[in-house]
Structure formats: C-alpha cells, structure tokens
C-alpha atoms as a PDB file:
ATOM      1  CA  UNK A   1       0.000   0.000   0.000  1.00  0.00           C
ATOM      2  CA  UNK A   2       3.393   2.437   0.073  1.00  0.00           C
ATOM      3  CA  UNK A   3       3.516   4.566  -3.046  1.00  0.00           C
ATOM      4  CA  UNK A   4       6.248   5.900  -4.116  1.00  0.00           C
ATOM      5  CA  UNK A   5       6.074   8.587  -6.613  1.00  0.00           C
ATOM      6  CA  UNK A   6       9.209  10.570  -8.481  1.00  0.00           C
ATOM      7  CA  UNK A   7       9.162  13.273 -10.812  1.00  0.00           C
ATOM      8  CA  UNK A   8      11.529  15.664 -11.813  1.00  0.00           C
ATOM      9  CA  UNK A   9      13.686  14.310 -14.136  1.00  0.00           C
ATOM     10  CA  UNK A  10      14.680  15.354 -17.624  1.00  0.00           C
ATOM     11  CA  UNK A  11      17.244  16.155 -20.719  1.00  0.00           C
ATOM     12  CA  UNK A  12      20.025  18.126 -19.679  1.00  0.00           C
ATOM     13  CA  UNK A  13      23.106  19.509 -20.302  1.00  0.00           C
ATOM     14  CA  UNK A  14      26.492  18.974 -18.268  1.00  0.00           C
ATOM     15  CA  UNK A  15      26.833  21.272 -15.586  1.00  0.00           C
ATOM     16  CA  UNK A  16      22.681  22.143 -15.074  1.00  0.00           C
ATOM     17  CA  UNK A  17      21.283  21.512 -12.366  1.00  0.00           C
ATOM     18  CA  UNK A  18      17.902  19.145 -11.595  1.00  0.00           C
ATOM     19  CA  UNK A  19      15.773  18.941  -8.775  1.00  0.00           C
ATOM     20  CA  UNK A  20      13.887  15.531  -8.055  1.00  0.00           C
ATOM     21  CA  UNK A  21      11.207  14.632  -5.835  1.00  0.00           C
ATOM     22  CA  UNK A  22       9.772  12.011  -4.464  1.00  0.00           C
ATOM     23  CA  UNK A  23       6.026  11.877  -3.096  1.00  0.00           C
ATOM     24  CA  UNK A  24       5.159   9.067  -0.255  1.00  0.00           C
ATOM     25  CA  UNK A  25       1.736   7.667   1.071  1.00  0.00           C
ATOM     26  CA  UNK A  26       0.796   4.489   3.140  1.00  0.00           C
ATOM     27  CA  UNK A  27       3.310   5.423   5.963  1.00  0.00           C
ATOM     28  CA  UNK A  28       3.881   7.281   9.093  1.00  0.00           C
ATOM     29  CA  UNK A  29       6.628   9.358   6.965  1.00  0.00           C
ATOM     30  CA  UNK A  30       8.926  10.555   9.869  1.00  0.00           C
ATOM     31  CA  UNK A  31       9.729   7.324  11.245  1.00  0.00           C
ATOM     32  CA  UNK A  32      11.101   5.679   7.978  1.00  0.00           C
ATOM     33  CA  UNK A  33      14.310   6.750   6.805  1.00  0.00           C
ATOM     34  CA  UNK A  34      14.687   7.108   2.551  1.00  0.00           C
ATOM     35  CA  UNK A  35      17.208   6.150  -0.068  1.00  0.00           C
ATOM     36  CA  UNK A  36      17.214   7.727  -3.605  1.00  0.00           C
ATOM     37  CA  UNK A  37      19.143   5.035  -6.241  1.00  0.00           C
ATOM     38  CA  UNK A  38      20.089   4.729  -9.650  1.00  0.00           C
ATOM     39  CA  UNK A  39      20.391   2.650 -12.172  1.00  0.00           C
ATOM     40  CA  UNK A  40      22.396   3.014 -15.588  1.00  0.00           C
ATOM     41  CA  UNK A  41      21.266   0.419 -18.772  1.00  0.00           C
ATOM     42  CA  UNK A  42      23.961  -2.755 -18.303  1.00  0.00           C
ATOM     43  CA  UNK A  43      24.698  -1.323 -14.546  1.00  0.00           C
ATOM     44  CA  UNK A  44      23.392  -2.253 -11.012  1.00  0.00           C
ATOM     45  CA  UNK A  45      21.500  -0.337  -9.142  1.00  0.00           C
ATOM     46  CA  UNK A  46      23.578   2.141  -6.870  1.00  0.00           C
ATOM     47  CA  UNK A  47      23.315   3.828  -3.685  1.00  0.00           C
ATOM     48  CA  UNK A  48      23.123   7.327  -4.088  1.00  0.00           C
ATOM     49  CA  UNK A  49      22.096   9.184  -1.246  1.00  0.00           C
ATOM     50  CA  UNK A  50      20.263   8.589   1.840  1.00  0.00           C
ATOM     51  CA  UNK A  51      18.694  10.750   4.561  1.00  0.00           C
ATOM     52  CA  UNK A  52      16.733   9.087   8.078  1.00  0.00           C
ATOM     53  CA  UNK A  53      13.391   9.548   9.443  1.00  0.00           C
ATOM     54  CA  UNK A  54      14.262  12.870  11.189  1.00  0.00           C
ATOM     55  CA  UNK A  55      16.274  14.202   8.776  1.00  0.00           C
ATOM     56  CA  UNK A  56      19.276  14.960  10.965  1.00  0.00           C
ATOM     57  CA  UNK A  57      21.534  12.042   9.252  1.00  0.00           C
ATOM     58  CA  UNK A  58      22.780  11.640   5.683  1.00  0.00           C
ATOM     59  CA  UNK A  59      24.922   9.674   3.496  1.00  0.00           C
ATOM     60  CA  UNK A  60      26.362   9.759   0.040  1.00  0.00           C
ATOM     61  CA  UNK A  61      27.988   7.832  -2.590  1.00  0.00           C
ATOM     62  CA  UNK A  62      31.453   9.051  -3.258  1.00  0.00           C
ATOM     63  CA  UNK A  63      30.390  10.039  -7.033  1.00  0.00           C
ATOM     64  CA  UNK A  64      27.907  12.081  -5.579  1.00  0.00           C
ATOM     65  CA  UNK A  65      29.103  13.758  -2.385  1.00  0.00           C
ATOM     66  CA  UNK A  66      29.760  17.559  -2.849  1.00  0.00           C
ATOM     67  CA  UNK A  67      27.091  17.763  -6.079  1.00  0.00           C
ATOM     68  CA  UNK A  68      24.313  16.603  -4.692  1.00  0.00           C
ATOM     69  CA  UNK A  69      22.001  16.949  -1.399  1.00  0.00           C
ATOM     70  CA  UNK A  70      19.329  15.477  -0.044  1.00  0.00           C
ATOM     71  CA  UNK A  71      16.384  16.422   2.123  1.00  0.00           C
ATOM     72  CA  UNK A  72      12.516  15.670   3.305  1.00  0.00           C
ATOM     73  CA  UNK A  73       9.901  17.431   4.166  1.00  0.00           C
ATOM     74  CA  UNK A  74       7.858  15.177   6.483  1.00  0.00           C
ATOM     75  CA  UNK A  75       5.229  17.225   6.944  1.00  0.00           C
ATOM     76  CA  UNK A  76       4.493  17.073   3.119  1.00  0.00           C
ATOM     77  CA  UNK A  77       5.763  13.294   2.873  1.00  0.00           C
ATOM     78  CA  UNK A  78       8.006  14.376   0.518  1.00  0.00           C
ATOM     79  CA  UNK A  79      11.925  13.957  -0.351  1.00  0.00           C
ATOM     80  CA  UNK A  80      14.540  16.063  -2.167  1.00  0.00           C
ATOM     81  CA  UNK A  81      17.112  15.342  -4.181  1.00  0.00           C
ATOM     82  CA  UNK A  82      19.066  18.453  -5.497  1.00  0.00           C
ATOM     83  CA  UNK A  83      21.723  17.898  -8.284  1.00  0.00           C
ATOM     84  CA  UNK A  84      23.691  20.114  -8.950  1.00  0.00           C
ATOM     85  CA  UNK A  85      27.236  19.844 -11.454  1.00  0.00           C
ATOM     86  CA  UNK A  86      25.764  17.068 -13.419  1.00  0.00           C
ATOM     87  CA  UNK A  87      27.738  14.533 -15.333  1.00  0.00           C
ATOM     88  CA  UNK A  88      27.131  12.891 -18.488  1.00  0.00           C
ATOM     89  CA  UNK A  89      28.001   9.819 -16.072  1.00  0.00           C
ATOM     90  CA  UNK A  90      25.080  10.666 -13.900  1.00  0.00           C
ATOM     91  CA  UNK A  91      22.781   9.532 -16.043  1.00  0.00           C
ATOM     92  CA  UNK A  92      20.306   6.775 -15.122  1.00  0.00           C
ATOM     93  CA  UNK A  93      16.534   6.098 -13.443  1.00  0.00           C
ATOM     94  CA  UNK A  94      16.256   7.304 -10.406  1.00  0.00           C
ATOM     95  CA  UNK A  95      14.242   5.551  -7.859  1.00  0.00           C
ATOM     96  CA  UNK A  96      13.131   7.048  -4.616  1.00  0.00           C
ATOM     97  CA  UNK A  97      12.734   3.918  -2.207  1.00  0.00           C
ATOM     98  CA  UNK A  98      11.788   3.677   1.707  1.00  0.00           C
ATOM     99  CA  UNK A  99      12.967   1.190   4.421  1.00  0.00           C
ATOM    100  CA  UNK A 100      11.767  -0.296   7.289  1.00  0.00           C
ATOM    101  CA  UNK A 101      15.113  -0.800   8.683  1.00  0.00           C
ATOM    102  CA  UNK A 102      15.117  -0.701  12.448  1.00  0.00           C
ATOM    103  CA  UNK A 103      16.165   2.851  13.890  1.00  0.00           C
ATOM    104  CA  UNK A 104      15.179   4.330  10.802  1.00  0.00           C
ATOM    105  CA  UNK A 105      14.485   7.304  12.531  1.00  0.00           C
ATOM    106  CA  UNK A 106      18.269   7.919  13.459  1.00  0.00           C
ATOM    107  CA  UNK A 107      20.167   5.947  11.128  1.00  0.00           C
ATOM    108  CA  UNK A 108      19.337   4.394   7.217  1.00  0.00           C
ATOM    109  CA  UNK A 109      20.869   1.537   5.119  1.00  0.00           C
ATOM    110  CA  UNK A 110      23.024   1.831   1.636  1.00  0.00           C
ATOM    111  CA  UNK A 111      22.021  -1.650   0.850  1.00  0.00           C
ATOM    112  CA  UNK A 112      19.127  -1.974  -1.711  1.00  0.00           C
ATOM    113  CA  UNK A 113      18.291  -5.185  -0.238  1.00  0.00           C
ATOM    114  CA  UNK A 114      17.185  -3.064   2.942  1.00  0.00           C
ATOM    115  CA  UNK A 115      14.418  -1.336   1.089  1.00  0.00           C
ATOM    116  CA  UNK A 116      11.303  -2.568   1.062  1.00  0.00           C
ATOM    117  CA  UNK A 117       9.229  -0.425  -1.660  1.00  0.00           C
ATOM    118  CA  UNK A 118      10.219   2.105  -4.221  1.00  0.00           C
ATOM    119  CA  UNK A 119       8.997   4.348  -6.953  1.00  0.00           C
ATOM    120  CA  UNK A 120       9.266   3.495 -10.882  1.00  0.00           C
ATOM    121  CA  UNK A 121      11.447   5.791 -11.295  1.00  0.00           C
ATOM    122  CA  UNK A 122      12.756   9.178 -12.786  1.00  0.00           C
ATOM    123  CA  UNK A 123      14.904   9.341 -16.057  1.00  0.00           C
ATOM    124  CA  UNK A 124      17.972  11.890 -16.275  1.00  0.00           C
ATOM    125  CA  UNK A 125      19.896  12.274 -19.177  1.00  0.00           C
ATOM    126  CA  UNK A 126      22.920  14.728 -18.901  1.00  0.00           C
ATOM    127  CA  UNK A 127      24.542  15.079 -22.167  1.00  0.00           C
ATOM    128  CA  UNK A 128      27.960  16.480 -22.832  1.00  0.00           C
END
C-alpha cells in the first residue's frame, strides 16, 4: 500500500542543475528513513544518497558527495534530491525507495536489499 512517486527528471546539459522529488503515502513518513538510487542500462543499481526519518543524518555515494544533497519534508511526505554539477556519467533512473530498517528514525541503510518499496522511477539524461 506504500507509493512511491518521483518526478523531476529530464534532458540536460552537463553542468545544469535538476531537482527531483519524491512523493510518499501508506506510511507514518517521519519514522522511515529514505534512499534515492540509480540505475544506468547494463549497470546495477547504486546507492546514491540517503537521509533518516528525522532528517538529521545523511549519506552519500562518493560520485555524488559535494554535487548533490538530499532532504525531506515530512510534513508534506516528501523527499529532495538536489543535483547540482551534473555529469554525463550521472545519467540513469532514479528511484526514490523507503525502508523499514530498524532505527530508521536515526540511522538508514546503503544496501538496496534493505528497502522494502520504491517508486518506478525518474529518467535523467545529462549530455555532454
């Protein structure tokens, strides 16, 4: 009954910056903590950035970390992902995905394996 809903996502050139969002229902919002992924064609899905139920703690993937930031809104049930610099290499779908991973609230996993539901996803294309 989670939904999961990104949008946000587009055509860009290298160096623009996107904005995505993510849109939850079907949970008490604050206590889960929420992972945004990606996913090339031929590639896994990767960690990309992750922020916990209250918002205080966040993680990023090394290709990531000093481009782009993360943030929710949990009075809107909503999560952030600012990108900013982007890379021809950043391009992929971005999913937006939730976990019930215990403490949640205070901490949140890199593992995809630890998330339990997840949007369909968000394309960005950054062309050279």
């Amino acid at each position: 009954q989670v939904q999961l809903v990104e949008s946000g996502g587009g055509l860009v050139q290298a160096g623009v910056s996107l904005r995505l969002s993510c849109a939850a229902s079907g949970r008490t919002f604050s206590s889960y903590a929420m992972g945004w992924f990606r996913q090339a064609p031929g590639k896994e899905r990767e960690f990309v950035a992750g922020i916990s139920g209250n918002g205080v703690n966040t993680y990023y993937a090394d290709s990531v970390k000093g481009r782009f930031t993360i943030s929710r809104d949990n009075a809107k049930n909503t999560v952030a992902l600012q990108m900013n610099s982007l890379k021809p290499e950043d391009t992929a779908l971005y999913y937006c995905a939730t976990t019930s991973y215990a403490g949640g609230t205070y901490y949140l996993p890199t593992r995809s394996t630890r998330y339990d539901h997840w949007g369909q996803g968000t394309q960005v294309t950054v062309s050279a």
